[in-house]
Every structure is written in structure tokens, then in C-alpha cells.
C-alpha atoms as a PDB file:
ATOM      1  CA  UNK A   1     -13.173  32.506 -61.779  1.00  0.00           C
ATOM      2  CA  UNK A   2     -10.600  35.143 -61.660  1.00  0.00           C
ATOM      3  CA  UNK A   3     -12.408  36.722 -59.015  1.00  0.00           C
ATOM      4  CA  UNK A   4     -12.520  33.419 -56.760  1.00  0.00           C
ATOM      5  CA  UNK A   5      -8.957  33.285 -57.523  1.00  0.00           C
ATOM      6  CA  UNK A   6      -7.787  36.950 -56.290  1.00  0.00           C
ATOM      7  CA  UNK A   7     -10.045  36.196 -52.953  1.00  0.00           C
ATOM      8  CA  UNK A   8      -8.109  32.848 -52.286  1.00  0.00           C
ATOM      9  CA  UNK A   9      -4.669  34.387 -52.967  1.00  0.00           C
ATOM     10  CA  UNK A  10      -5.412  37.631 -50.533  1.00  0.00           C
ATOM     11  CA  UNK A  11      -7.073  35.665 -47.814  1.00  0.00           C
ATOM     12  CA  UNK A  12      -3.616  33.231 -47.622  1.00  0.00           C
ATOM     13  CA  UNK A  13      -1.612  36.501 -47.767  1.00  0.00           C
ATOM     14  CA  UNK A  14      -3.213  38.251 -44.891  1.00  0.00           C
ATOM     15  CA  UNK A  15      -3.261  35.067 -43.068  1.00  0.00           C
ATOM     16  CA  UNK A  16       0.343  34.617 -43.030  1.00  0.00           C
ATOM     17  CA  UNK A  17       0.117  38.352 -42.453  1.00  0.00           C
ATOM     18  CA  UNK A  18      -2.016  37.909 -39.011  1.00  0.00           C
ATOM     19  CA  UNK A  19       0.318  34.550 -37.963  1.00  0.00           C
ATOM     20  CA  UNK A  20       3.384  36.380 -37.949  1.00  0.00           C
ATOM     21  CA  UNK A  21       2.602  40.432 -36.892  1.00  0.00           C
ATOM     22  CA  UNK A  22       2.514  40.968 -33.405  1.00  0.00           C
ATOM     23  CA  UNK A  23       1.301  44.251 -33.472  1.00  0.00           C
ATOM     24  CA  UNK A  24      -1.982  43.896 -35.366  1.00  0.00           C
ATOM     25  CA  UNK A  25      -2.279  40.433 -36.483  1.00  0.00           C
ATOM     26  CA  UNK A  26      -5.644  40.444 -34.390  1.00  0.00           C
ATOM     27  CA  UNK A  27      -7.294  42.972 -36.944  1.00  0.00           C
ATOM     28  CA  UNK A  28      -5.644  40.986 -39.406  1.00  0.00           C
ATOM     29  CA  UNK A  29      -7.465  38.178 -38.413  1.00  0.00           C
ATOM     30  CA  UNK A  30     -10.804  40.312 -38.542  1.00  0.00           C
ATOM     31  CA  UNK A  31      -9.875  41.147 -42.218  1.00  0.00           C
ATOM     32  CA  UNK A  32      -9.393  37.286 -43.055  1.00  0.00           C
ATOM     33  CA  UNK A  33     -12.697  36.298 -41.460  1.00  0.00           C
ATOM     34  CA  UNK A  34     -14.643  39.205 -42.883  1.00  0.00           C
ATOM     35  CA  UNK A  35     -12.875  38.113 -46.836  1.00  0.00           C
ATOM     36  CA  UNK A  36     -13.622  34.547 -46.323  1.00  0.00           C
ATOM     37  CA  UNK A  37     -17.568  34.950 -45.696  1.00  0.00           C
ATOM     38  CA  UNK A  38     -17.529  37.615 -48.056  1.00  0.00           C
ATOM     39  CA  UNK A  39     -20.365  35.924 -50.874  1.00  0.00           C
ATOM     40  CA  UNK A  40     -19.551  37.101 -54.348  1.00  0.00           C
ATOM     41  CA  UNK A  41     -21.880  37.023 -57.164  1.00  0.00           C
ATOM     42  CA  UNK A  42     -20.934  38.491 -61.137  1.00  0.00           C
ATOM     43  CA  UNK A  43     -21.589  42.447 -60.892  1.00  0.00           C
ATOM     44  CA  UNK A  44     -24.543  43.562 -62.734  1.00  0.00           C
ATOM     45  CA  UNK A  45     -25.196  47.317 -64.280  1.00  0.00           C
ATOM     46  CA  UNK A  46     -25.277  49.857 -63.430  1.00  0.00           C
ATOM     47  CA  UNK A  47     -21.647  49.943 -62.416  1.00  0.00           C
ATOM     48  CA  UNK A  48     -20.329  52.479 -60.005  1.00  0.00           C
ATOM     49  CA  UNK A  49     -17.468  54.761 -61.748  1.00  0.00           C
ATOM     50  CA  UNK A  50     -16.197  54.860 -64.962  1.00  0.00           C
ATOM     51  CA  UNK A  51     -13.212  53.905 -67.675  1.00  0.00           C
ATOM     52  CA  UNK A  52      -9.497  54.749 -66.422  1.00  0.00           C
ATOM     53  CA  UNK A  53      -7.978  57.582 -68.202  1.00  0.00           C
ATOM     54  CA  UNK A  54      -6.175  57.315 -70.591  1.00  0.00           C
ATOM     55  CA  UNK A  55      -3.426  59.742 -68.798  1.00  0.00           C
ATOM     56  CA  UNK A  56      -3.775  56.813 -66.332  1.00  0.00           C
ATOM     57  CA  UNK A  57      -3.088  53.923 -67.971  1.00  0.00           C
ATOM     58  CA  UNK A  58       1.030  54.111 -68.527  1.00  0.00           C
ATOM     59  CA  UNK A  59       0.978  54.509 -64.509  1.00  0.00           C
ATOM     60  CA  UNK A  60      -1.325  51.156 -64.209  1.00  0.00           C
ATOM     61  CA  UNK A  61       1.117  49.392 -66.259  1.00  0.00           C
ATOM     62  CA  UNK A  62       4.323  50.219 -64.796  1.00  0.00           C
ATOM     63  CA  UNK A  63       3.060  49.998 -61.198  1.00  0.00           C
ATOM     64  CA  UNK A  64       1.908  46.177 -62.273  1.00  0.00           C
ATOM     65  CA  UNK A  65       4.995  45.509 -64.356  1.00  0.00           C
ATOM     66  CA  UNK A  66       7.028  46.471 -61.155  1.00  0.00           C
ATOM     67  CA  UNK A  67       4.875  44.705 -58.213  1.00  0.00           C
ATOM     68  CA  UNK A  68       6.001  41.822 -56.285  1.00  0.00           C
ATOM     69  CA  UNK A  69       6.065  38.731 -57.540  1.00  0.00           C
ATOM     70  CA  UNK A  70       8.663  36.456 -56.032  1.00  0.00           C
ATOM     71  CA  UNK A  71       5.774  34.887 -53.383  1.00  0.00           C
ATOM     72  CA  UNK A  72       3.701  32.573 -55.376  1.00  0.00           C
ATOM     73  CA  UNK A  73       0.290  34.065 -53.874  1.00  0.00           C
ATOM     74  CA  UNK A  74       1.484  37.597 -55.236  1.00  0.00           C
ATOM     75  CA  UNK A  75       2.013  36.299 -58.121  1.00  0.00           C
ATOM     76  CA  UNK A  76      -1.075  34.245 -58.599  1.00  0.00           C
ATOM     77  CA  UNK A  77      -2.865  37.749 -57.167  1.00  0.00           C
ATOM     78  CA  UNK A  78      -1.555  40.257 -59.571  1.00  0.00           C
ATOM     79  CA  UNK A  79      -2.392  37.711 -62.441  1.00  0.00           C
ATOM     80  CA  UNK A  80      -5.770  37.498 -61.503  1.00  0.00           C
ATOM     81  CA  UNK A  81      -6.001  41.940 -60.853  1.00  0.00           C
ATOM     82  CA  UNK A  82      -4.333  41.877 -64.277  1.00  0.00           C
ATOM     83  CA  UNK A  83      -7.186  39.723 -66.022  1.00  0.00           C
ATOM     84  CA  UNK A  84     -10.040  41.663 -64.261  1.00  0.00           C
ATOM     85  CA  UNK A  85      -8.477  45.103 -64.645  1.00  0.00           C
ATOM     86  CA  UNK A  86      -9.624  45.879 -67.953  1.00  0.00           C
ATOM     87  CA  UNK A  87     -13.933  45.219 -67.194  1.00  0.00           C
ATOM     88  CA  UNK A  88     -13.169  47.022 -64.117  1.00  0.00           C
ATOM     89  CA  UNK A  89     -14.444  50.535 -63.473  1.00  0.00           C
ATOM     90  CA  UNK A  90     -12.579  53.199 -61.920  1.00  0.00           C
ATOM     91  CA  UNK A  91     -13.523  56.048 -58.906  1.00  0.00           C
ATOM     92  CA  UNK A  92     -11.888  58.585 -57.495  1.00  0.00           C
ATOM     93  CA  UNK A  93     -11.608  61.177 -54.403  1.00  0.00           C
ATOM     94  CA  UNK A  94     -12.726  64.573 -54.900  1.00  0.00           C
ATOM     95  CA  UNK A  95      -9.879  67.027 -53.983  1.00  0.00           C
ATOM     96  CA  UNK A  96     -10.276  69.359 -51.000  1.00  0.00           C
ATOM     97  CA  UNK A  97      -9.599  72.987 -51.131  1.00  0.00           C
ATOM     98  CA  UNK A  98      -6.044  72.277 -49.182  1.00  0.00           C
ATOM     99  CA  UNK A  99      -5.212  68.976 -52.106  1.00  0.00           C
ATOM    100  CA  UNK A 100      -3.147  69.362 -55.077  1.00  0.00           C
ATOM    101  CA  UNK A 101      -5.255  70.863 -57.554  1.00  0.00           C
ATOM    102  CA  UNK A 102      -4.066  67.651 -59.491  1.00  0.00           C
ATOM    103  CA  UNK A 103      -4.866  65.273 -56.837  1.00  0.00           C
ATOM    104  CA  UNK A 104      -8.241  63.854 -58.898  1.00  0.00           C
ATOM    105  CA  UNK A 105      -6.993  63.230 -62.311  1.00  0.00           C
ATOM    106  CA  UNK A 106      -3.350  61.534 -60.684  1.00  0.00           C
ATOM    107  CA  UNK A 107      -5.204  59.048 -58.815  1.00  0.00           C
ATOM    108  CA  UNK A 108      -7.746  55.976 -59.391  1.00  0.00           C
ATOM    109  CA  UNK A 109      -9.351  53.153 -57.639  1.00  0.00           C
ATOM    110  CA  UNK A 110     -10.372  49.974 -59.218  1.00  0.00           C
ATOM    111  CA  UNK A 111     -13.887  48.865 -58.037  1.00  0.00           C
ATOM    112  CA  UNK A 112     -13.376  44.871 -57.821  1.00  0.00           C
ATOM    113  CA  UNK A 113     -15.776  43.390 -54.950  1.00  0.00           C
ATOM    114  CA  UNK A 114     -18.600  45.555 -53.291  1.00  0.00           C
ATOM    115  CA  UNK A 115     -21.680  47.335 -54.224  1.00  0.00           C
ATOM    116  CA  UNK A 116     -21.718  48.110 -57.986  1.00  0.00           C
ATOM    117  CA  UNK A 117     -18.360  46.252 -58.351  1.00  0.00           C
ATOM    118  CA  UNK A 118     -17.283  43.910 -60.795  1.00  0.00           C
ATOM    119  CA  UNK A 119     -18.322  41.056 -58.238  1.00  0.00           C
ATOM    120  CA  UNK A 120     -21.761  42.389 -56.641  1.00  0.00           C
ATOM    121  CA  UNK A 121     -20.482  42.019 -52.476  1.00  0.00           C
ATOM    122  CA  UNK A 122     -22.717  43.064 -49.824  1.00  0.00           C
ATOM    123  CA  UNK A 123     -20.544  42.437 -47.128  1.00  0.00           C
ATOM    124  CA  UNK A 124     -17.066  44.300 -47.793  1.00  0.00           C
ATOM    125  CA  UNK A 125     -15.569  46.487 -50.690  1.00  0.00           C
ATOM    126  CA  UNK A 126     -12.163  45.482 -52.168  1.00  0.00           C
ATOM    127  CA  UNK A 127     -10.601  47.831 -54.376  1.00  0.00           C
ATOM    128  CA  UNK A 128      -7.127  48.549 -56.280  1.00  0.00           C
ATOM    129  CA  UNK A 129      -5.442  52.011 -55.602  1.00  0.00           C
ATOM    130  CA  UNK A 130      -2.878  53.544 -57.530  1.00  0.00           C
ATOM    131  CA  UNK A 131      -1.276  56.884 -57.455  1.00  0.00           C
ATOM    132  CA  UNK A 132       1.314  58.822 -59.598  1.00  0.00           C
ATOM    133  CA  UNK A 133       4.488  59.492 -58.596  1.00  0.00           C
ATOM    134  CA  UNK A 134       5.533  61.758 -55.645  1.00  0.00           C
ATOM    135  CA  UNK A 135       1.268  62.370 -54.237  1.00  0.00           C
ATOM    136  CA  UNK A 136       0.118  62.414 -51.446  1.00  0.00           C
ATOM    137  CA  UNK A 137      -3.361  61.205 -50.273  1.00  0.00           C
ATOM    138  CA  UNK A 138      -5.339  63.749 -48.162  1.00  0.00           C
ATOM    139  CA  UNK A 139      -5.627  62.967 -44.361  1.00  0.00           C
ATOM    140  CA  UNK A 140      -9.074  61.176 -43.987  1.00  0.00           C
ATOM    141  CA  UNK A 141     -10.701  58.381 -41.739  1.00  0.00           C
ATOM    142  CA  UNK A 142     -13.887  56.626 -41.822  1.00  0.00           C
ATOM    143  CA  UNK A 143     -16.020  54.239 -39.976  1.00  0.00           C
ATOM    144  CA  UNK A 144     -14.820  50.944 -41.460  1.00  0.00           C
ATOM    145  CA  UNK A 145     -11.981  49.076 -40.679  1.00  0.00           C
ATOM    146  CA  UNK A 146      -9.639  48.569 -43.922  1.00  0.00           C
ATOM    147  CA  UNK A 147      -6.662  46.706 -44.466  1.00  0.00           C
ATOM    148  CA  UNK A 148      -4.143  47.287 -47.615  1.00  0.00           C
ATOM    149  CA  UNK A 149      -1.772  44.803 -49.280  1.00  0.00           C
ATOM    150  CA  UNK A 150       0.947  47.140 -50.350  1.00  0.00           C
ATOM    151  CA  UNK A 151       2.214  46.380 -54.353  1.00  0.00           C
ATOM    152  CA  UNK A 152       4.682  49.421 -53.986  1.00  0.00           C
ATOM    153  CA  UNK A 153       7.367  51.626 -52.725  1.00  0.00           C
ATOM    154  CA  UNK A 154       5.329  53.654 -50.915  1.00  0.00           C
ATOM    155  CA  UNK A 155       4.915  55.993 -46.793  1.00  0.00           C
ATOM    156  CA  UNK A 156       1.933  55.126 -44.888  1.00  0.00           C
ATOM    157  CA  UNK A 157       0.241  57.613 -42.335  1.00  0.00           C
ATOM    158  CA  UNK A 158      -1.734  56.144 -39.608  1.00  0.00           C
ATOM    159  CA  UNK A 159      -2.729  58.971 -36.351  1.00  0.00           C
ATOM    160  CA  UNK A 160      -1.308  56.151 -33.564  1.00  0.00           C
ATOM    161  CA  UNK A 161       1.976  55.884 -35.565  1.00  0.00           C
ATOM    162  CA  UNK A 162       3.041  58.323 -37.810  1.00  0.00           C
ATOM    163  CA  UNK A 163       4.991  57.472 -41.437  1.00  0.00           C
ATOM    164  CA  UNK A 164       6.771  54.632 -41.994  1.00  0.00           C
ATOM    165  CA  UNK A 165       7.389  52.379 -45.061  1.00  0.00           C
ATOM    166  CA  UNK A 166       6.041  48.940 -44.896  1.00  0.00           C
ATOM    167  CA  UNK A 167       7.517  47.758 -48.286  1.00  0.00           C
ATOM    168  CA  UNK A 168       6.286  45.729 -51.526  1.00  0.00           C
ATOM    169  CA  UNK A 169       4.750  42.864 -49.771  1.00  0.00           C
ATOM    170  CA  UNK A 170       3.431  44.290 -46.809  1.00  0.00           C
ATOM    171  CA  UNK A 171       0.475  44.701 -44.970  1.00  0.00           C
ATOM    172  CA  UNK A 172      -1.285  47.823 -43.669  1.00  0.00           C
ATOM    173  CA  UNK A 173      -4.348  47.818 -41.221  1.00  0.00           C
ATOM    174  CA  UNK A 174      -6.782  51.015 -40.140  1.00  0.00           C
ATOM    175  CA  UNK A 175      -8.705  50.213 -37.342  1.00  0.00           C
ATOM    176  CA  UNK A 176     -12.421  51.998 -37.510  1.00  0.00           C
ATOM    177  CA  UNK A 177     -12.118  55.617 -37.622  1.00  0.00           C
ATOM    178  CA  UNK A 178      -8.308  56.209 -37.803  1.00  0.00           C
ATOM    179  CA  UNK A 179      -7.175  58.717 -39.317  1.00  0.00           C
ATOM    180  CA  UNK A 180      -4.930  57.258 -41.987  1.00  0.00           C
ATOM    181  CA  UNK A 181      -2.857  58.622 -45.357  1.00  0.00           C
ATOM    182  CA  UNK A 182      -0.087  57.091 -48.297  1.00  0.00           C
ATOM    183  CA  UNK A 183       2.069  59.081 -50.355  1.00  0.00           C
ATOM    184  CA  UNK A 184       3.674  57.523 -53.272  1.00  0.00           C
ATOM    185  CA  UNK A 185       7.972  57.990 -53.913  1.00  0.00           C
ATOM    186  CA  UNK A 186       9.518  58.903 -57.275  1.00  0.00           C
ATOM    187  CA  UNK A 187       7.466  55.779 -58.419  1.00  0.00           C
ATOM    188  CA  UNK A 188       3.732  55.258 -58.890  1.00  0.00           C
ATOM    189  CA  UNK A 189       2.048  53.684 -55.472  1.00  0.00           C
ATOM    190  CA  UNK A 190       0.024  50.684 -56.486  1.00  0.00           C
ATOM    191  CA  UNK A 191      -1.911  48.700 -53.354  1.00  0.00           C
ATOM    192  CA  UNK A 192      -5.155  46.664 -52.983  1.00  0.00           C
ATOM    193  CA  UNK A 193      -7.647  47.624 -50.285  1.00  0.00           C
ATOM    194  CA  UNK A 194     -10.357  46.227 -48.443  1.00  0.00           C
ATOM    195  CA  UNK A 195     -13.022  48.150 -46.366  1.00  0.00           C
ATOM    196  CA  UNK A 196     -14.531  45.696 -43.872  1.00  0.00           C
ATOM    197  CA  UNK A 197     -17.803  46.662 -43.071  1.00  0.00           C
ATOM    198  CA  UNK A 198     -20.235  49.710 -43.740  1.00  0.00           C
ATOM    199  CA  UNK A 199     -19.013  49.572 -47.669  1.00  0.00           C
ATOM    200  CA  UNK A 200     -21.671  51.628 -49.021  1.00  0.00           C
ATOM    201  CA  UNK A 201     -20.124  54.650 -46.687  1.00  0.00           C
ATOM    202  CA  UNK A 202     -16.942  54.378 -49.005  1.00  0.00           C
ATOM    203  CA  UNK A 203     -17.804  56.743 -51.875  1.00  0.00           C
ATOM    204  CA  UNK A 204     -18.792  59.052 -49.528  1.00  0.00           C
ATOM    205  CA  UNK A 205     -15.664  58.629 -47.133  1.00  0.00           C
ATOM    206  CA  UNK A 206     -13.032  57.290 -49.217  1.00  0.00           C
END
């Protein structure tokens, strides 16, 4: 149910998303197709990942507690993430030898739709990420295309455009293979992803 409910309140975001951005509402539109075929069926064991720390969990709450919520889907979205958050299971990105040392144990991503997810998804991976305060994300790319509906302050890295800041509310697209980053402000850096295609590549790429 909850999961049905997340799906319907992201696809209506990044279609308004793709109806009004110029510059990549075309992708966009890739992201909405790919979401609404998308068949999900209740996740079965083994999951993929594990509990969220319990260094983690003040970060989860105040990234929720100060997310977006003055659109009614955002607010029908983060109440559903908030109901499946807890069954969830959590991954992470190993650190490279260049990555804060502390990069592994300040970061998390919720496993919601996709392969060992808590909604079994063949199709596409959807995830939540959230960082602690003032990280940044190595440098990294991979073959699918992802998009990212951003729940935070936040800078976004993508190799065609540099930083900028696309704001609580907004969207972020990486075309296949771009090499693409986020670094969180003096607040934690909360934002749902999806990974269009290829999602059994992600542990391995993420």
C-alpha cells in the first residue's frame, strides 16, 4: 500500500518536473515512463543490506523532520518513506583511498524498490540517500540513467555542468554514464533516487 502510494506521488512529481524543465524534461520523461511500468511485488528474504546505525538515525530524523512539505505530493511522499523506513534495509558505498576516511559510516541508502528491496522490482531500483552534514560524495558514474528528487539543502555535480544547487523540491537527472556527485551543507542531505535500468549494476557502481 505504502509502496503503491510513494510510486504514485513520485511519478506526478517528476511529471510536473518533465512539463515544465526545458533543459532535461525529455529524460524526465524517460524516468516517468520507466516508474510507471515499473511492476512491484512485496520483497522477500534475503534482503540486500542491513539495519541503519544507530549513529545514523538522529540524521534520518532531522533530514525528514526538515523536508518539503508544502506540495501535497511531497507531503503524501515523505509520509509514505516515513511508514516504510523502518522495514527498510540500508547500503552503503565503500570509501576510496582519496574519500574521507569517514565517508562509509556518515552515509546510507535506503533500499525501497529493486532487487532485494523492500518491493522485489526487476525493472528499476529506487532508493533514499542521506548524508551528514558538510560530505561530499566521491566522483562516480555508471551505466544507468538516474534521476533524484532532492528533500534537502544540498550542491549537485554533474561533468556537463558543474555545481549548482537545485533546492528542496527539485529535480536532478544523470544521463547514462555521467559522471555525477552531491555534497551536503551545514545540514544533513536527504534525496530519493531512482536508477533506470541495469539495477543489479548498482551495488557494484553506486
Amino acid at each position: 500500500m505504502h509502496g503503491v502510494i510513494l510510486r504514485e506521488a513520485l511519478l506526478r512529481i517528476l511529471t510536473r518536473h518533465s512539463d515544465l524543465c526545458r533543459v532535461d524534461g525529455g529524460d524526465t520523461e524517460v524516468c516517468v515512463r520507466s516508474l510507471g511500468d515499473a511492476r512491484l511485488n512485496i520483497g522477500l528474504p534475503p534482503f540486500k543490506g542491513s539495519s541503519l546505525p544507530s549513529s545514523l538515525k538522529p540524521t534520518v530524523s532531522k533530514a525528514l523532520f526538515s523536508a518539503p512539505r508544502i506540495q501535497r505530493d511531497f507531503k503524501i511522499l515523505l509520509s509514505a518513506l516515513e511508514a516504510l523506513l523502518p522495514n527498510s534495509r540500508w547500503i552503503k558505498r565503500s570509501a576510496a583511498e582519496r574519500d574521507d576516511a569517514a565517508f562509509e559510516e556518515k552515509h546510507r541508502h535506503a533500499l525501497i524498490f529493486g532487487k532485494g528491496a523492500l518491493f522485489e522490482c526487476s525493472t528499476m531500483t529506487v532508493g533514499l540517500a542521506v548524508m551528514e552534514s558538510n560530505l561530499c560524495y566521491p566522483f562516480h558514474k555508471h551505466p544507468p540513467a538516474e534521476f533524484y528528487v532532492v528533500l534537502s539543502e544540498g550542491d549537485w555535480y554533474r561533468e556537463d555542468v558543474g555545481w549548482w544547487n537545485p533546492g528542496a523540491g527539485g529535480v536532478v537527472f544523470n544521463p547514462t554514464a555521467a559522471v555525477h556527485s552531491m555534497r551536503s551543507t551545514d545540514k544533513p542531505l536527504l534525496a530519493l533516487w531512482g536508477l533506470i535500468e541495469e539495477s543489479s549494476q548498482f551495488t557494484l557502481e553506486l
